[in-house]
PDB file of N, CA and C in Angstrom:
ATOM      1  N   UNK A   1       0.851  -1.183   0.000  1.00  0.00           N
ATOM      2  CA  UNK A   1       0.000   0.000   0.000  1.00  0.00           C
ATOM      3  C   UNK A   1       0.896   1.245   0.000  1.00  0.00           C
ATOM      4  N   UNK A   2       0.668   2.038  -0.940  1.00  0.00           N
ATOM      5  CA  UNK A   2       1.341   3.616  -0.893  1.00  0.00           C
ATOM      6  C   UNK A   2       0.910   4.378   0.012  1.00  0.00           C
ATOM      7  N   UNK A   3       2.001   5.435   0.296  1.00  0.00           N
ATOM      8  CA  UNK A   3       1.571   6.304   1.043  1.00  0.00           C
ATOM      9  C   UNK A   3       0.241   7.265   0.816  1.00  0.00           C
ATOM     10  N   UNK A   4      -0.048   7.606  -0.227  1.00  0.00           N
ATOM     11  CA  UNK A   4      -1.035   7.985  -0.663  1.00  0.00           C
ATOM     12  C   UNK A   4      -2.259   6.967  -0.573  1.00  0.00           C
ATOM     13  N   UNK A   5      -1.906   5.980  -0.817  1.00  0.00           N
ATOM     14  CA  UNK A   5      -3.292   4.911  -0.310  1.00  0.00           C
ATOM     15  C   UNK A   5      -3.920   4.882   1.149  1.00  0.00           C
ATOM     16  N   UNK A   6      -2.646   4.884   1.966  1.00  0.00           N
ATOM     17  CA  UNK A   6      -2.309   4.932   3.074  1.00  0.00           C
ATOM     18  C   UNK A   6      -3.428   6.160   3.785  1.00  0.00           C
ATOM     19  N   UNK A   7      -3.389   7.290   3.115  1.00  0.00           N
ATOM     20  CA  UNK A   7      -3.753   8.832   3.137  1.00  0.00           C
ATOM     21  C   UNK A   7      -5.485   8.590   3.056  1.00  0.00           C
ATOM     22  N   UNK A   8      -5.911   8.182   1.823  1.00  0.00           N
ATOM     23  CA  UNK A   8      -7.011   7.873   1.533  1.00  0.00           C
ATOM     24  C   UNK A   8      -7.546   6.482   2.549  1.00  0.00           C
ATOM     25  N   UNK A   9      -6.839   5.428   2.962  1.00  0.00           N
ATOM     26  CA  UNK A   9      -7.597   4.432   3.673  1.00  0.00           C
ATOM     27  C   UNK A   9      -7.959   5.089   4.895  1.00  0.00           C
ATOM     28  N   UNK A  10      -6.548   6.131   5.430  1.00  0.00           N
ATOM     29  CA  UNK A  10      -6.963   6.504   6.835  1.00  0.00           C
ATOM     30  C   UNK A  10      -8.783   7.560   6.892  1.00  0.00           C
ATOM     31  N   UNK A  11      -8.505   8.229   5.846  1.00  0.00           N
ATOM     32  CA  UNK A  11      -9.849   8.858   5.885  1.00  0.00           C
ATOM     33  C   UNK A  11     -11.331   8.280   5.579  1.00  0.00           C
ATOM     34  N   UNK A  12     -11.032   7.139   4.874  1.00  0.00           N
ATOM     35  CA  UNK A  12     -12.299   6.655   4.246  1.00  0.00           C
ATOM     36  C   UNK A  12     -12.801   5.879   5.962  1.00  0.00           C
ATOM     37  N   UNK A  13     -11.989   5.728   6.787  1.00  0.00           N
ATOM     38  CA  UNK A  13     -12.136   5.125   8.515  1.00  0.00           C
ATOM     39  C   UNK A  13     -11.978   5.845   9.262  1.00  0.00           C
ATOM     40  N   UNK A  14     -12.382   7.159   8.859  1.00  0.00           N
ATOM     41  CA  UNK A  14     -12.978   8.478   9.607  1.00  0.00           C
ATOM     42  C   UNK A  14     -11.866   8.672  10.561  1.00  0.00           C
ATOM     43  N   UNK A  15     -10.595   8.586  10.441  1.00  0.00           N
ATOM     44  CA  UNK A  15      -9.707   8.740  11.129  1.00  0.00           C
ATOM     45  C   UNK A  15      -8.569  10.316  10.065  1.00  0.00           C
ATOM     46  N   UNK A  16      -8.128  11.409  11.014  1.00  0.00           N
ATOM     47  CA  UNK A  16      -7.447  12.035  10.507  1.00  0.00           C
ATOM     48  C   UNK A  16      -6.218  11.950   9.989  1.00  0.00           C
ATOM     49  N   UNK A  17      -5.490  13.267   9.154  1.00  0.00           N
ATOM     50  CA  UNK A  17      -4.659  12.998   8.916  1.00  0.00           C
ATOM     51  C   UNK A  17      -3.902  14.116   9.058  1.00  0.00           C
ATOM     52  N   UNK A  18      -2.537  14.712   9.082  1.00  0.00           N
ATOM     53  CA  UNK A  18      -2.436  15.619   9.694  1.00  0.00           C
ATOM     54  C   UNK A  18      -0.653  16.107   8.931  1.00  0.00           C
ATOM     55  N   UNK A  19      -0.571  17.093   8.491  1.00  0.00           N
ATOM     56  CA  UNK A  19       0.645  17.775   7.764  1.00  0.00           C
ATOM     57  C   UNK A  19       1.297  19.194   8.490  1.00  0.00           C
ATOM     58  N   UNK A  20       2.662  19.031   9.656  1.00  0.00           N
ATOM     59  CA  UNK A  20       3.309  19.691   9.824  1.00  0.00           C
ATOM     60  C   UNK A  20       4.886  20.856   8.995  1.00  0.00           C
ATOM     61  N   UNK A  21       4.573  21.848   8.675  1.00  0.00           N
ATOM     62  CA  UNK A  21       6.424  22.083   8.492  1.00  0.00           C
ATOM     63  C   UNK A  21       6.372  23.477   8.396  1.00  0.00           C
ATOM     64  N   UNK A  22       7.890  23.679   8.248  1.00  0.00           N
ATOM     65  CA  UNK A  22       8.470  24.838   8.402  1.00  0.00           C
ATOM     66  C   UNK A  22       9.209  25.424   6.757  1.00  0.00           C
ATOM     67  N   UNK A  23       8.706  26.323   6.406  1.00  0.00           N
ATOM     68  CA  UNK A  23       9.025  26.910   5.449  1.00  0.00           C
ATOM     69  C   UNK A  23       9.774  28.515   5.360  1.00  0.00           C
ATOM     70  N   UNK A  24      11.069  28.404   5.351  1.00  0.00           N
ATOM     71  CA  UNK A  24      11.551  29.713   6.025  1.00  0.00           C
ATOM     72  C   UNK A  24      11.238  30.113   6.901  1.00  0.00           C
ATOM     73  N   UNK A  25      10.899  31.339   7.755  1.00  0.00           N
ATOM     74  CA  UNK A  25       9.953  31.840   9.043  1.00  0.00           C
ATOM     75  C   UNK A  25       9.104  31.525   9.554  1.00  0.00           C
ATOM     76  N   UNK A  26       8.213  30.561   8.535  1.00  0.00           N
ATOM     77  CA  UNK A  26       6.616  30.297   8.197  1.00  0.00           C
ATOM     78  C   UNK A  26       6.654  28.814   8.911  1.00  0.00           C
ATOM     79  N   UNK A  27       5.740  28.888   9.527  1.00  0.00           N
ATOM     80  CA  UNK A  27       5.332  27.418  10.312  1.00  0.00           C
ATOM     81  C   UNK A  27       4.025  27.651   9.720  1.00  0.00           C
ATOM     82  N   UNK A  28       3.311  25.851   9.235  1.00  0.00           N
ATOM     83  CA  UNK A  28       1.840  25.949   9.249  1.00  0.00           C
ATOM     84  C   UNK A  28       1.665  24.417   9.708  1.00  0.00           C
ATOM     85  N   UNK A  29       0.112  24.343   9.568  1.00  0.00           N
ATOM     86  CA  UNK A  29      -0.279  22.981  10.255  1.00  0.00           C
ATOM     87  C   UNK A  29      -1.643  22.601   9.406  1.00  0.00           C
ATOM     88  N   UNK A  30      -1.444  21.285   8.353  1.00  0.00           N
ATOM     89  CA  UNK A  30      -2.679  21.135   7.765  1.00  0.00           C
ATOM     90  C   UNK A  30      -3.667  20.230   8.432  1.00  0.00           C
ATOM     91  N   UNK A  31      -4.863  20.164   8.555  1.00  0.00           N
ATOM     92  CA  UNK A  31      -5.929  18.927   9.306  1.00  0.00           C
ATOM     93  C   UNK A  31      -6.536  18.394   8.261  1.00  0.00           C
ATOM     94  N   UNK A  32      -6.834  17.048   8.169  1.00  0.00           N
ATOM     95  CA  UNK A  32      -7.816  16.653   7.124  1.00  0.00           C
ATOM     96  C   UNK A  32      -8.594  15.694   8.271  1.00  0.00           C
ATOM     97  N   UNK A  33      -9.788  15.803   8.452  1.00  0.00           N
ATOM     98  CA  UNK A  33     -10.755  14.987   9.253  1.00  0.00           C
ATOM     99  C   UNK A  33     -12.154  14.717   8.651  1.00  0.00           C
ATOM    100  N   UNK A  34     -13.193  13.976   8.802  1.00  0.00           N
ATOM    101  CA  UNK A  34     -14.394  13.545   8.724  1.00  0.00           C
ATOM    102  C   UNK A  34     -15.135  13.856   9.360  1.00  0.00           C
ATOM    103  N   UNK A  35     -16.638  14.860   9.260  1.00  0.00           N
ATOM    104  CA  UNK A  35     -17.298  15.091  10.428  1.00  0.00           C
ATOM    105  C   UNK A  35     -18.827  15.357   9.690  1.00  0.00           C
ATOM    106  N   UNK A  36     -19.787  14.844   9.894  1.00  0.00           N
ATOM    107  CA  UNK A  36     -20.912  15.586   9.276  1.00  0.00           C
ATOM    108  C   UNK A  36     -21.103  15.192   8.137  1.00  0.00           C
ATOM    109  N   UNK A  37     -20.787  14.414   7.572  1.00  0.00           N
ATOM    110  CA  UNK A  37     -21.034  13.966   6.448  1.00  0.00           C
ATOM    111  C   UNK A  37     -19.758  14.966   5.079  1.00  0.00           C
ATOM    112  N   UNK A  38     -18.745  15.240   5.687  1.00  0.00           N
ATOM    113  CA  UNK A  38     -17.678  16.104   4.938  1.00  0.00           C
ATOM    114  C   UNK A  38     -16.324  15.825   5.517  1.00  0.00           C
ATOM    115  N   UNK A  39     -15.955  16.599   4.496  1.00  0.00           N
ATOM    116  CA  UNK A  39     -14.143  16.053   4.827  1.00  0.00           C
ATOM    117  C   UNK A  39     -13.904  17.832   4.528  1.00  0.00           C
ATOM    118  N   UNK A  40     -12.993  17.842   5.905  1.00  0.00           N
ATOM    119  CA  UNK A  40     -12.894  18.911   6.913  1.00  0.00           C
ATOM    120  C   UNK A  40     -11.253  19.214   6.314  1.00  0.00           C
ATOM    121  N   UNK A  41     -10.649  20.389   6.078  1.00  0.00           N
ATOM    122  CA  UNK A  41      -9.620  20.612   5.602  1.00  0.00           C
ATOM    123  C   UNK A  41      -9.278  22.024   6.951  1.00  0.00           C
ATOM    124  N   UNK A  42      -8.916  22.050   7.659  1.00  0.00           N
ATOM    125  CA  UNK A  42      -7.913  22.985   8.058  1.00  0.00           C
ATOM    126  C   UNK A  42      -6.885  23.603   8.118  1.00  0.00           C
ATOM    127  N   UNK A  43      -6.241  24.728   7.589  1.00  0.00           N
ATOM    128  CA  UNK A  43      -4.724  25.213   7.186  1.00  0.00           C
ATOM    129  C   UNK A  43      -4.046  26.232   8.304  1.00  0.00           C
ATOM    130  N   UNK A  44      -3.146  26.506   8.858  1.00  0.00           N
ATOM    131  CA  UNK A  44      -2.868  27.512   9.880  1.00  0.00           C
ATOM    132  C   UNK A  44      -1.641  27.876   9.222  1.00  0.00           C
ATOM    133  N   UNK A  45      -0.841  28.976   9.213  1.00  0.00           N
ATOM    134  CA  UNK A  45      -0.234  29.573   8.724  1.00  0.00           C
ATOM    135  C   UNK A  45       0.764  30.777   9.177  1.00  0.00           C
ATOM    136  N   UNK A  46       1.768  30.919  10.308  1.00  0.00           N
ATOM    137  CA  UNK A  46       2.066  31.971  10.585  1.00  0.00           C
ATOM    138  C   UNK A  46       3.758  32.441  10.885  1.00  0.00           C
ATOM    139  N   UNK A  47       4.290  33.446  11.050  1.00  0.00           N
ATOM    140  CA  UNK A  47       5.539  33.496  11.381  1.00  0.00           C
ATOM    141  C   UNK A  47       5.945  32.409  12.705  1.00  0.00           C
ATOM    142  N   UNK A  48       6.970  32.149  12.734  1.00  0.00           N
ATOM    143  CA  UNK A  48       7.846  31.044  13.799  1.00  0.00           C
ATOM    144  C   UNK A  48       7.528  31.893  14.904  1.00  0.00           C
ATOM    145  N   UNK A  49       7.232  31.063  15.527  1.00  0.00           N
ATOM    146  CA  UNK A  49       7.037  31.711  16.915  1.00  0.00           C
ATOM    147  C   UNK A  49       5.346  32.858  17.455  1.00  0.00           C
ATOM    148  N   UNK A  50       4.309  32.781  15.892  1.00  0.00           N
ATOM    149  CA  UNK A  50       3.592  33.449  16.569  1.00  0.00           C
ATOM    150  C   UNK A  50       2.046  32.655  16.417  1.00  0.00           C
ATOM    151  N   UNK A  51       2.366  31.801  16.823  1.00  0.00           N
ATOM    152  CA  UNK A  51       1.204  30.791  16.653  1.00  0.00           C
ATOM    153  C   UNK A  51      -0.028  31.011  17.072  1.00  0.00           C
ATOM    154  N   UNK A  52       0.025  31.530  18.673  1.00  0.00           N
ATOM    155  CA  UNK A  52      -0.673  31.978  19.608  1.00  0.00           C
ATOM    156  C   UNK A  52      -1.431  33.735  19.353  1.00  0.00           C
ATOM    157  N   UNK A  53      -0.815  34.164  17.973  1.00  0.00           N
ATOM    158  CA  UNK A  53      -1.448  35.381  17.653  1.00  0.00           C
ATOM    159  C   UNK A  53      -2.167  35.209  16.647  1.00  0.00           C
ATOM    160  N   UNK A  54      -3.638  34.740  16.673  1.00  0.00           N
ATOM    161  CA  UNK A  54      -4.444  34.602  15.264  1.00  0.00           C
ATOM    162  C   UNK A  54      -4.199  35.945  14.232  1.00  0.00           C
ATOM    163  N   UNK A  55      -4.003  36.653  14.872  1.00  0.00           N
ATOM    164  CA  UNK A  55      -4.384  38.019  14.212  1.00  0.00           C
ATOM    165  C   UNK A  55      -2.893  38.088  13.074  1.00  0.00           C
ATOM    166  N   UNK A  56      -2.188  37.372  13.237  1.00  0.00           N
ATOM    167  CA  UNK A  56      -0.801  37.295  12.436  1.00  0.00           C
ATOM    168  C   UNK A  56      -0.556  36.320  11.432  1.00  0.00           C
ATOM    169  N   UNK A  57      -1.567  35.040  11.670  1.00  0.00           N
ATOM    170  CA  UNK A  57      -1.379  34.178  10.507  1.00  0.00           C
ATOM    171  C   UNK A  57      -1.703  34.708   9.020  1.00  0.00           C
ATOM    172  N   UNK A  58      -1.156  34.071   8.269  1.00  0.00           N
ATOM    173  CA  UNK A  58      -0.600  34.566   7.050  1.00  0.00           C
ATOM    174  C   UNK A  58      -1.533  33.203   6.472  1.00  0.00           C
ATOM    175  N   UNK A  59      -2.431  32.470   6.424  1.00  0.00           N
ATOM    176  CA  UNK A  59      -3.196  31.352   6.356  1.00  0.00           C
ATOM    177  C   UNK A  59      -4.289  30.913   7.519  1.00  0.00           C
ATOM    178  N   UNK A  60      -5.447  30.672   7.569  1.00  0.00           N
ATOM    179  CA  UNK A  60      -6.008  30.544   8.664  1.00  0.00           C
ATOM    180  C   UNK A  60      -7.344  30.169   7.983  1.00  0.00           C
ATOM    181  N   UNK A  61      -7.745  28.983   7.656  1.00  0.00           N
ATOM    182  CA  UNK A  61      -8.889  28.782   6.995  1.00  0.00           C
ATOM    183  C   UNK A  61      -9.820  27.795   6.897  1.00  0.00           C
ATOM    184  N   UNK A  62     -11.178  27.055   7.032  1.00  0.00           N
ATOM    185  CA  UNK A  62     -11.378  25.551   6.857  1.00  0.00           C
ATOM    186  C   UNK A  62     -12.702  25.709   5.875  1.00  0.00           C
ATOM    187  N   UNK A  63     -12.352  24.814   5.093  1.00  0.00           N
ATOM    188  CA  UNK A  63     -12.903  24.078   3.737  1.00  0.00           C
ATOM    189  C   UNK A  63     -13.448  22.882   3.950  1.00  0.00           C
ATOM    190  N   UNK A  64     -14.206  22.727   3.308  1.00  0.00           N
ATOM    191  CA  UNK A  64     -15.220  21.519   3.606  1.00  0.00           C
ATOM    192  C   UNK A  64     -15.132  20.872   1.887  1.00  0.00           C
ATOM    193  N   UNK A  65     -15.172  19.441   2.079  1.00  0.00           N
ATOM    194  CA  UNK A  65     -15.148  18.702   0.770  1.00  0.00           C
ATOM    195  C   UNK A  65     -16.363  17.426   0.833  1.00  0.00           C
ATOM    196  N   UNK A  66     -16.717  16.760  -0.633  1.00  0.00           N
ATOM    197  CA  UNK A  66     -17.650  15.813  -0.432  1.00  0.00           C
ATOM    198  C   UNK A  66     -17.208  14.588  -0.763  1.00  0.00           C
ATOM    199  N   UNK A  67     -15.755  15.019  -1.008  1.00  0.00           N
ATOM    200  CA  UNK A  67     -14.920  13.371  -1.556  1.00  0.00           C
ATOM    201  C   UNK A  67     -13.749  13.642  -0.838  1.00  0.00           C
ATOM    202  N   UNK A  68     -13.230  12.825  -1.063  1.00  0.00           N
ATOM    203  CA  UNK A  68     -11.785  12.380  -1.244  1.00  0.00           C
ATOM    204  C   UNK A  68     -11.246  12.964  -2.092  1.00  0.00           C
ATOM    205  N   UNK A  69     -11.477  12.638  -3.594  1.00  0.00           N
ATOM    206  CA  UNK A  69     -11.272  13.033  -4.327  1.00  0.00           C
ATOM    207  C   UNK A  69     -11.109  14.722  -4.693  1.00  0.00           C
ATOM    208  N   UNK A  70     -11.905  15.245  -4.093  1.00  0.00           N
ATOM    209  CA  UNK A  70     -12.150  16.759  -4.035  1.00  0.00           C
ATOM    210  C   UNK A  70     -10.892  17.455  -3.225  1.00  0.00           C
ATOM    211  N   UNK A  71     -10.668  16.641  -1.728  1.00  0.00           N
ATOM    212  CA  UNK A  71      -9.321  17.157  -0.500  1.00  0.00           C
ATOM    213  C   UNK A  71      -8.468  16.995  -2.001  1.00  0.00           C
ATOM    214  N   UNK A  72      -8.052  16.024  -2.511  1.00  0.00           N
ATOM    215  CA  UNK A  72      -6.866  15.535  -3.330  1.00  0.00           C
ATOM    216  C   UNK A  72      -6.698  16.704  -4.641  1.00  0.00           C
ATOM    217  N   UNK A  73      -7.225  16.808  -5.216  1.00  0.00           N
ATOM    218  CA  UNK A  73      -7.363  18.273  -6.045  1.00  0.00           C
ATOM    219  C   UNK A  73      -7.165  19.191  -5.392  1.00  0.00           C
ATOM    220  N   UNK A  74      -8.069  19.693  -4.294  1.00  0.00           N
ATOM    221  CA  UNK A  74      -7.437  20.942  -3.496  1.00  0.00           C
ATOM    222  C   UNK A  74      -6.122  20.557  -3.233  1.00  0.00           C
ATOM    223  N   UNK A  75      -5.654  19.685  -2.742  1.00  0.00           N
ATOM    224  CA  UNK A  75      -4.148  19.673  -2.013  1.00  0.00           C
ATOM    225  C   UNK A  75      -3.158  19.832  -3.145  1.00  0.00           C
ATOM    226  N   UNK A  76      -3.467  19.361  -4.468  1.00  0.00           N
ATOM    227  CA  UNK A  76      -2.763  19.634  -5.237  1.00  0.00           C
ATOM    228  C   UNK A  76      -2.636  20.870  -6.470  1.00  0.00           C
ATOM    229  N   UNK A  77      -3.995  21.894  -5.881  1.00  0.00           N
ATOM    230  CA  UNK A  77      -3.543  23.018  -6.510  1.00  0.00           C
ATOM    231  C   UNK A  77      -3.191  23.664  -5.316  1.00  0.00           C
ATOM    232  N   UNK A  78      -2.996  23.152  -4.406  1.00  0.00           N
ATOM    233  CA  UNK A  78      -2.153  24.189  -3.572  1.00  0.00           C
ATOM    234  C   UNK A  78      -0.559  23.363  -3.288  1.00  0.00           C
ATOM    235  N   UNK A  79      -0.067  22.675  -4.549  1.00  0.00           N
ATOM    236  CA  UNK A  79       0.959  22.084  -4.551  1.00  0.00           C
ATOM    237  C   UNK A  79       1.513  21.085  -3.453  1.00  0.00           C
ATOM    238  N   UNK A  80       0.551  20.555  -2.814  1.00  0.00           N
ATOM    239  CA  UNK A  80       0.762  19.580  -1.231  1.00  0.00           C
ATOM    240  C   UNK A  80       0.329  17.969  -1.991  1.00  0.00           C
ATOM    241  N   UNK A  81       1.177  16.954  -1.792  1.00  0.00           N
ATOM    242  CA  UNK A  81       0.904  15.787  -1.805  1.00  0.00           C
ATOM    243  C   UNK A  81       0.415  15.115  -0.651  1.00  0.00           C
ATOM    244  N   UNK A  82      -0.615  14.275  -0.695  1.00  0.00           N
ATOM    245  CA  UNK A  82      -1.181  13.612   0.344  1.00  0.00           C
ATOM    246  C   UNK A  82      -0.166  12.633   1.103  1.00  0.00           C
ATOM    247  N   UNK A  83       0.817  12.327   0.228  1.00  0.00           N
ATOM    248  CA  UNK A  83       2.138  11.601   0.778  1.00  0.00           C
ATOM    249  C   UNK A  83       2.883  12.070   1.627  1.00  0.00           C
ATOM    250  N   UNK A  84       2.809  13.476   2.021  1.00  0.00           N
ATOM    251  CA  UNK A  84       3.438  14.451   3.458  1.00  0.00           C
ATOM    252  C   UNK A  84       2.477  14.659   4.326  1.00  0.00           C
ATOM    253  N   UNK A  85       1.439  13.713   4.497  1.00  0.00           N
ATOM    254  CA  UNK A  85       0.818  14.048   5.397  1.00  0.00           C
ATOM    255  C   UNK A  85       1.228  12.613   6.600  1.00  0.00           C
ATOM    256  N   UNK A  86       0.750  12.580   8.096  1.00  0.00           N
ATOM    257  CA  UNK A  86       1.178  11.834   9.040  1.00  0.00           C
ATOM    258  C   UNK A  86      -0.001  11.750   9.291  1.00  0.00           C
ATOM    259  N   UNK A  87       0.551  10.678  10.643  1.00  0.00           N
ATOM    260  CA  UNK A  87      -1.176  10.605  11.609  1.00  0.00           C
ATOM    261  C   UNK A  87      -0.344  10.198  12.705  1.00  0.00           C
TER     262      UNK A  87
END
């Protein structure tokens, strides 16, 4: 099983999945979860060190999807492979 399979089995068993890193200054934190009949996308976004200041993230947003298929398109026009994500 690929990591990307891997990505998709964990969600289709309503279990999350979850994408940390650091990009120059920039720390963010992606969520992908199941709730309600949707698949829940969360992004956070902010300078190192200011996590605790909403008012500073540079990303801060949640999206709702009706597939799988749908997270997987979003993630990849925002250039993110489902293969960097953890649990």
């Amino acid at each position: 099983m690929t990591t990307e399979d891997k990505f998709i089995n964990r969600l289709q068993n309503r279990r999350p999945v979850v994408y940390k890193y650091k990009d120059g200054e920039l720390v963010g934190q992606v969520n992908i979860w199941f709730h309600l009949d949707k698949y829940n996308c969360s992004w956070e976004e902010c300078r190192d060190g200011d996590q605790y200041n909403e008012d500073s993230y540079t990303r801060d947003f949640v999206r709702e999807f009706d597939s799988i298929d749908d997270v997987i398109e979003f993630l990849r026009t925002e250039n993110l492979s489902p293969t960097v994500f953890g649990w």
